[in-house]
Protein backbone atom coordinates (compact mmCIF):
# COMPACT_ATOMS: atom_id res chain seq x y z
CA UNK A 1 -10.27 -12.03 55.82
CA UNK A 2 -13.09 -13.87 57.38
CA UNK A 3 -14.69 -13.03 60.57
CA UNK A 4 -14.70 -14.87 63.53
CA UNK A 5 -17.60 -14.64 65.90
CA UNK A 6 -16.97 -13.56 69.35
CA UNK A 7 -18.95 -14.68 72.09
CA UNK A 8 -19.75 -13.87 75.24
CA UNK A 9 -22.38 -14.82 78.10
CA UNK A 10 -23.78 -11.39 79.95
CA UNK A 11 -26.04 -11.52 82.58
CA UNK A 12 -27.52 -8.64 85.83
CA UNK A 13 -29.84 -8.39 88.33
CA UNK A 14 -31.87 -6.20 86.71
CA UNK A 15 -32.43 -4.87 82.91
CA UNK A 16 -34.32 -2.28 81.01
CA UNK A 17 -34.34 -1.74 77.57
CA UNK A 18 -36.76 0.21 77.20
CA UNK A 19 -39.30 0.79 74.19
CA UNK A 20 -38.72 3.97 72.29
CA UNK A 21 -42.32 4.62 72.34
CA UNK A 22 -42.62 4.84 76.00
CA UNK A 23 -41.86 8.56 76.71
CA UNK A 24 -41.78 8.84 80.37
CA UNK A 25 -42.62 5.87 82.26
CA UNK A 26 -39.87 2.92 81.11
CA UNK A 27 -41.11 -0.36 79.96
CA UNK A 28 -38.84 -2.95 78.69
CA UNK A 29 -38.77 -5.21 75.76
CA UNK A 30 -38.44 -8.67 76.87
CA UNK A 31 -34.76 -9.63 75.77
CA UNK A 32 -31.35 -7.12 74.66
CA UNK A 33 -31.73 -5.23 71.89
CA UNK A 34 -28.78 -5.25 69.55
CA UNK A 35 -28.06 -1.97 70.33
CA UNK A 36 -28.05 -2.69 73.86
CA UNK A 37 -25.60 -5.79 73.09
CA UNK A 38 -23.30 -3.57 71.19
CA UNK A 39 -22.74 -1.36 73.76
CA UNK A 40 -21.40 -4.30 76.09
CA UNK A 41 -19.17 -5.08 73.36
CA UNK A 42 -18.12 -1.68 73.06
CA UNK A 43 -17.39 -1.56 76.78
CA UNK A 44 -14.75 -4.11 76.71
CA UNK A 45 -12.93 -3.37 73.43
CA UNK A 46 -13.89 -0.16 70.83
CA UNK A 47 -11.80 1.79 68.18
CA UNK A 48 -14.82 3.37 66.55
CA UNK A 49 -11.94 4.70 63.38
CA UNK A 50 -11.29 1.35 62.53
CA UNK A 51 -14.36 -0.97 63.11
CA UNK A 52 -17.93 -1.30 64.16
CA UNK A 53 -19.23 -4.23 66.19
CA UNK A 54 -21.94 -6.42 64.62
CA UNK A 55 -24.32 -8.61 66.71
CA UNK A 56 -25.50 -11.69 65.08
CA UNK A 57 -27.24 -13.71 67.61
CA UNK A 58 -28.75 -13.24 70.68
CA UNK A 59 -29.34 -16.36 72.99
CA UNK A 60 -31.90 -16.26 76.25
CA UNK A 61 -30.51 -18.47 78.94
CA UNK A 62 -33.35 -17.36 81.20
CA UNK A 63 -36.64 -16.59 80.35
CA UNK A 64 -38.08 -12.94 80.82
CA UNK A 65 -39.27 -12.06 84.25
CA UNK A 66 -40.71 -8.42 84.72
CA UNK A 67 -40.68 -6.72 87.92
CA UNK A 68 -42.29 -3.37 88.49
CA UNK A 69 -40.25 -0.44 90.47
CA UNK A 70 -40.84 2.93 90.99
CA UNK A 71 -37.56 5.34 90.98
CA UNK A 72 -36.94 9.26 91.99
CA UNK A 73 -35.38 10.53 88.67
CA UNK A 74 -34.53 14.09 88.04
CA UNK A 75 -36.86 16.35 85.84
CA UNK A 76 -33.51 17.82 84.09
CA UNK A 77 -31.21 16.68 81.71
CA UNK A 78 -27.77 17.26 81.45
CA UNK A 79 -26.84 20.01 78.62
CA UNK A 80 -23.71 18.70 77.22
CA UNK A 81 -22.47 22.23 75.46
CA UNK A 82 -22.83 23.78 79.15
CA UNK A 83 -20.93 20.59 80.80
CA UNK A 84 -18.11 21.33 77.88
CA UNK A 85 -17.85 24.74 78.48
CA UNK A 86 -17.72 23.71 82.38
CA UNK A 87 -14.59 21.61 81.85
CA UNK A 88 -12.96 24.11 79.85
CA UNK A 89 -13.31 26.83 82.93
CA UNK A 90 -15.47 29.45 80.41
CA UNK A 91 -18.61 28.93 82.68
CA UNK A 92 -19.05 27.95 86.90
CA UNK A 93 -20.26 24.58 87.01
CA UNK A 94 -24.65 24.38 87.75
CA UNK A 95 -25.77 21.67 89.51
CA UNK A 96 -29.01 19.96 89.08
CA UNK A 97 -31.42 20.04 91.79
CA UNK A 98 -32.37 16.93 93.37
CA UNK A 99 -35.02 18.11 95.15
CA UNK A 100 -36.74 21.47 95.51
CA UNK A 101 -40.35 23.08 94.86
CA UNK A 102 -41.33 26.43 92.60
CA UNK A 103 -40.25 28.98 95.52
CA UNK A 104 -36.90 27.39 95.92
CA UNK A 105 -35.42 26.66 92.30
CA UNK A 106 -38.13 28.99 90.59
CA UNK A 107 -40.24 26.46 88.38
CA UNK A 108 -41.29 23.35 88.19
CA UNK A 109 -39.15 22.12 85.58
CA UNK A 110 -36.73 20.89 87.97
CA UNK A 111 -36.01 18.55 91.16
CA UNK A 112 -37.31 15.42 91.44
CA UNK A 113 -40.21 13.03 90.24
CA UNK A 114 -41.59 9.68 90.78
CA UNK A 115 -41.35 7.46 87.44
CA UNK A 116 -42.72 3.16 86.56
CA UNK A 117 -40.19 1.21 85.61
CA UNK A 118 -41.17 -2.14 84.63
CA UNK A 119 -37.75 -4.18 84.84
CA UNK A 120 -36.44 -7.05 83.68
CA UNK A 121 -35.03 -9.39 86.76
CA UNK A 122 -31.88 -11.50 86.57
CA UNK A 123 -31.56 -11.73 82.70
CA UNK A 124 -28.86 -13.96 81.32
CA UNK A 125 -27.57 -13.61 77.69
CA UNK A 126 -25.94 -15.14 75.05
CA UNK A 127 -24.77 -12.64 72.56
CA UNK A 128 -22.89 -13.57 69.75
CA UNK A 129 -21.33 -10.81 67.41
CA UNK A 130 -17.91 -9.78 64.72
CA UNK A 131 -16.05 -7.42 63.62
CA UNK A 132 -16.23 -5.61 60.81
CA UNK A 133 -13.31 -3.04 59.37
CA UNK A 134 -13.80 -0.28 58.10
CA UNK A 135 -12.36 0.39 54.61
CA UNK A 136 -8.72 -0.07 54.91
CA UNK A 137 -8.58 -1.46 58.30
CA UNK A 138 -9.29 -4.63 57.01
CA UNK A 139 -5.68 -6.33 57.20
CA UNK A 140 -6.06 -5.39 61.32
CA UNK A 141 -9.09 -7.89 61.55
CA UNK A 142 -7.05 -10.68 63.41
CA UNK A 143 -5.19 -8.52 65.90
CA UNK A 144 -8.65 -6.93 66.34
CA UNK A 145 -10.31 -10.02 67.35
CA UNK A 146 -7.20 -11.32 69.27
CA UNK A 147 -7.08 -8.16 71.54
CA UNK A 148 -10.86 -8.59 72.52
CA UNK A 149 -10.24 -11.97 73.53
CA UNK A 150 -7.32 -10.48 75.18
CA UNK A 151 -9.40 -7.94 77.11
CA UNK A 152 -12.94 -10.42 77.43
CA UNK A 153 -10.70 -13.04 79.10
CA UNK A 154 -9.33 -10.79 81.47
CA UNK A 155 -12.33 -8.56 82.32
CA UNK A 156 -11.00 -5.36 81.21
CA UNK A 157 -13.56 -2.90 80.43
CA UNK A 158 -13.31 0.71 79.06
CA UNK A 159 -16.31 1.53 81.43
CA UNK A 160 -18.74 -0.44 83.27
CA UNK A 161 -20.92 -2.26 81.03
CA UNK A 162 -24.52 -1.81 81.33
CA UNK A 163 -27.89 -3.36 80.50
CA UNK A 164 -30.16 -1.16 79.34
CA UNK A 165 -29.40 1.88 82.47
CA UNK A 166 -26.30 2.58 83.74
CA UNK A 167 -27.46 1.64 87.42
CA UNK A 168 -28.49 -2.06 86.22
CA UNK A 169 -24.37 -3.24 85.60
CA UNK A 170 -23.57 -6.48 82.77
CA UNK A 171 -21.03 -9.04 84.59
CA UNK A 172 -19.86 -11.28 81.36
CA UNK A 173 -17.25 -13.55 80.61
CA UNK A 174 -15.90 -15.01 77.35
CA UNK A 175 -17.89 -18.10 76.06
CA UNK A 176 -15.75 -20.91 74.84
CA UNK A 177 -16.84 -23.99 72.78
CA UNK A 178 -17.66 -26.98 75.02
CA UNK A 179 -20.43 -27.29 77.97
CA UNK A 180 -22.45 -24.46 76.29
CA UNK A 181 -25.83 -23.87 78.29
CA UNK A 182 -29.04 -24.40 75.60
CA UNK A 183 -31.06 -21.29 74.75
CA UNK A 184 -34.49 -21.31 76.70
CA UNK A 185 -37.76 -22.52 74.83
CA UNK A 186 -38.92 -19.73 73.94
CA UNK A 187 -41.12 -18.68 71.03
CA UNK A 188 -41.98 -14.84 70.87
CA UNK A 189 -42.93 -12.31 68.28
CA UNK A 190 -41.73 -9.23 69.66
CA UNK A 191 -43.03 -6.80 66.29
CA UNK A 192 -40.81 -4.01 65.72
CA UNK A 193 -37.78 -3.46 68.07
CA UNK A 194 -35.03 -0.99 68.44
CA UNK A 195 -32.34 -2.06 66.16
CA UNK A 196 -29.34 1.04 66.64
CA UNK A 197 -29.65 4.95 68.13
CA UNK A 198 -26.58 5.85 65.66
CA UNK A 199 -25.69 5.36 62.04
CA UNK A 200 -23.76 1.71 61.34
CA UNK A 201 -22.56 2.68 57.96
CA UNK A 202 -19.91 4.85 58.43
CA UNK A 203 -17.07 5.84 61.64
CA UNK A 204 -19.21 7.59 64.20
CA UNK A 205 -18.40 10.97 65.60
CA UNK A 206 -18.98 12.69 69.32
CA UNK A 207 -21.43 15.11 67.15
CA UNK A 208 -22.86 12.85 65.44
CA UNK A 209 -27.07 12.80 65.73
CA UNK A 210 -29.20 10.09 66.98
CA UNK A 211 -30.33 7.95 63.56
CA UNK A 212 -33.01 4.99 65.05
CA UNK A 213 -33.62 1.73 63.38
CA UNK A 214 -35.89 -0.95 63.94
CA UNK A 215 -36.31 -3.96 62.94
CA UNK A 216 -39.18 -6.87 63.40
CA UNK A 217 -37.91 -9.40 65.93
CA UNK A 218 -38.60 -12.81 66.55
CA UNK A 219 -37.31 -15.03 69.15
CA UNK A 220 -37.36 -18.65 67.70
CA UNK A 221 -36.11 -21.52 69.80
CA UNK A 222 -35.04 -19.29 72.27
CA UNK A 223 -32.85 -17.44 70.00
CA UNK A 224 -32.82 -14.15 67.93
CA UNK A 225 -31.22 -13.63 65.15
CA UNK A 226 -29.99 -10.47 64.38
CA UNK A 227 -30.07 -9.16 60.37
CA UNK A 228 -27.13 -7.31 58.88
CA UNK A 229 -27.65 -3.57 59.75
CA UNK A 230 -27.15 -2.90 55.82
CA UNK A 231 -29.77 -5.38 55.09
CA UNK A 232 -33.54 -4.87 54.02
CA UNK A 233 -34.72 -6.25 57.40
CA UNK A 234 -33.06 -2.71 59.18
CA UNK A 235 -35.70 -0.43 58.74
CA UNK A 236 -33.83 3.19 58.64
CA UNK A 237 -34.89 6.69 58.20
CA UNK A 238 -37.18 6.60 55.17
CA UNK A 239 -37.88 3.01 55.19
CA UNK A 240 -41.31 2.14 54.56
CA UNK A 241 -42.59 0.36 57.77
């Protein structure tokens, strides 16, 4: 059965998709990534045993506009064995210190620091995208796409979608044929860009390990079009750049 492409318009106040180059300070690309996209998909409708999401075109209906801010973020991060083990009662919850210096929390690994952030302000997306089955789900593909509509025309989400950090929330709605609002004029060569954190060729796990691919983007007419994530154009682990 043939997919159907499933549309929606996504826009924030603020964005960050950040460049996986940038280790500390956060500096966005200009537009979504489709990883980024995916995950607002994701938010509204997922059952990661019987299909993956695929974006296929991203549309800017603004154009970028950075804005520089500078945010307290904790030194730590969370260890997700010790959170599991929490919830299970086999250790007493530790919390992570917000604030403190060497005398109080005994190093200066933890508490608080000062990080750049240079943001993206009131960005406004197109993003066009389909389902794909997995093997043997592929009889489901209509009810699939009819429940998303289901869920995108009622603004049920799974979680609150997000662009780029959870604190910068996606509002989005479905977008029908008719009065469609053109793409920007834009013409950018963005180089290489972050194409997925995870593996698209198979059902992904909770244990599953971070796989990164890239791929060299090009905003045309205001538009990017995103390759297959099977294609030559994804540049995966042992890809020659």
């Amino acid at each position: 059965m043939t997919a159907s492409p499933q549309t929606l318009e996504v826009w924030g106040d603020l964005a960050c998709f950040t460049r996986p180059e940038m280790k500390v300070e956060r500096f966005s690309y200009p537009c979504i990534t489709p990883s980024a996209a995916r995950g607002v998909f994701e938010a509204i409708y997922a059952k990661p045993v019987e299909f993956r999401w695929q974006i296929r075109r991203i549309e800017l209906l603004e154009k970028p506009a950075f804005l520089a801010l500078r945010r307290n973020e904790v030194k730590e991060k969370i260890n997700l064995t010790a959170v599991a083990a929490w919830m299970a009662g086999k250790r007493e919850p530790e919390p992570i210190w917000a604030d403190g210096d060497r005398e109080l929390v005994g190093t200066d690994e933890k508490g608080r620091t000062q990080r750049q952030t240079m943001a993206l302000r009131n960005p406004r997306y197109r993003l066009t995208a389909e389902i794909v089955p997995w093997p043997g789900h592929e009889a489901k593909q209509a009810g699939l796409e009819a429940q998303f509509r289901r869920r995108a025309e009622k603004g049920k989400v799974f979680y609150q979608p997000y662009l780029g950090c959870r604190e910068f929330p996606a509002y989005f709605e479905l977008a029908e044929n008719g009065e469609a609002r053109p793409p920007v004029d834009l013409d950018l060569d963005i180089g290489l860009m972050l194409y997925d954190v995870f593996d698209q060729s198979r059902p992904g796990t909770s244990n599953d390990r971070p796989a990164v691919s890239l791929f060299r983007a090009a905003i045309r007419g205001g538009v990017l079009e995103v390759p297959e994530w099977g294609s030559a154009e994804v540049l995966r682990s042992g890809s020659a750049v």
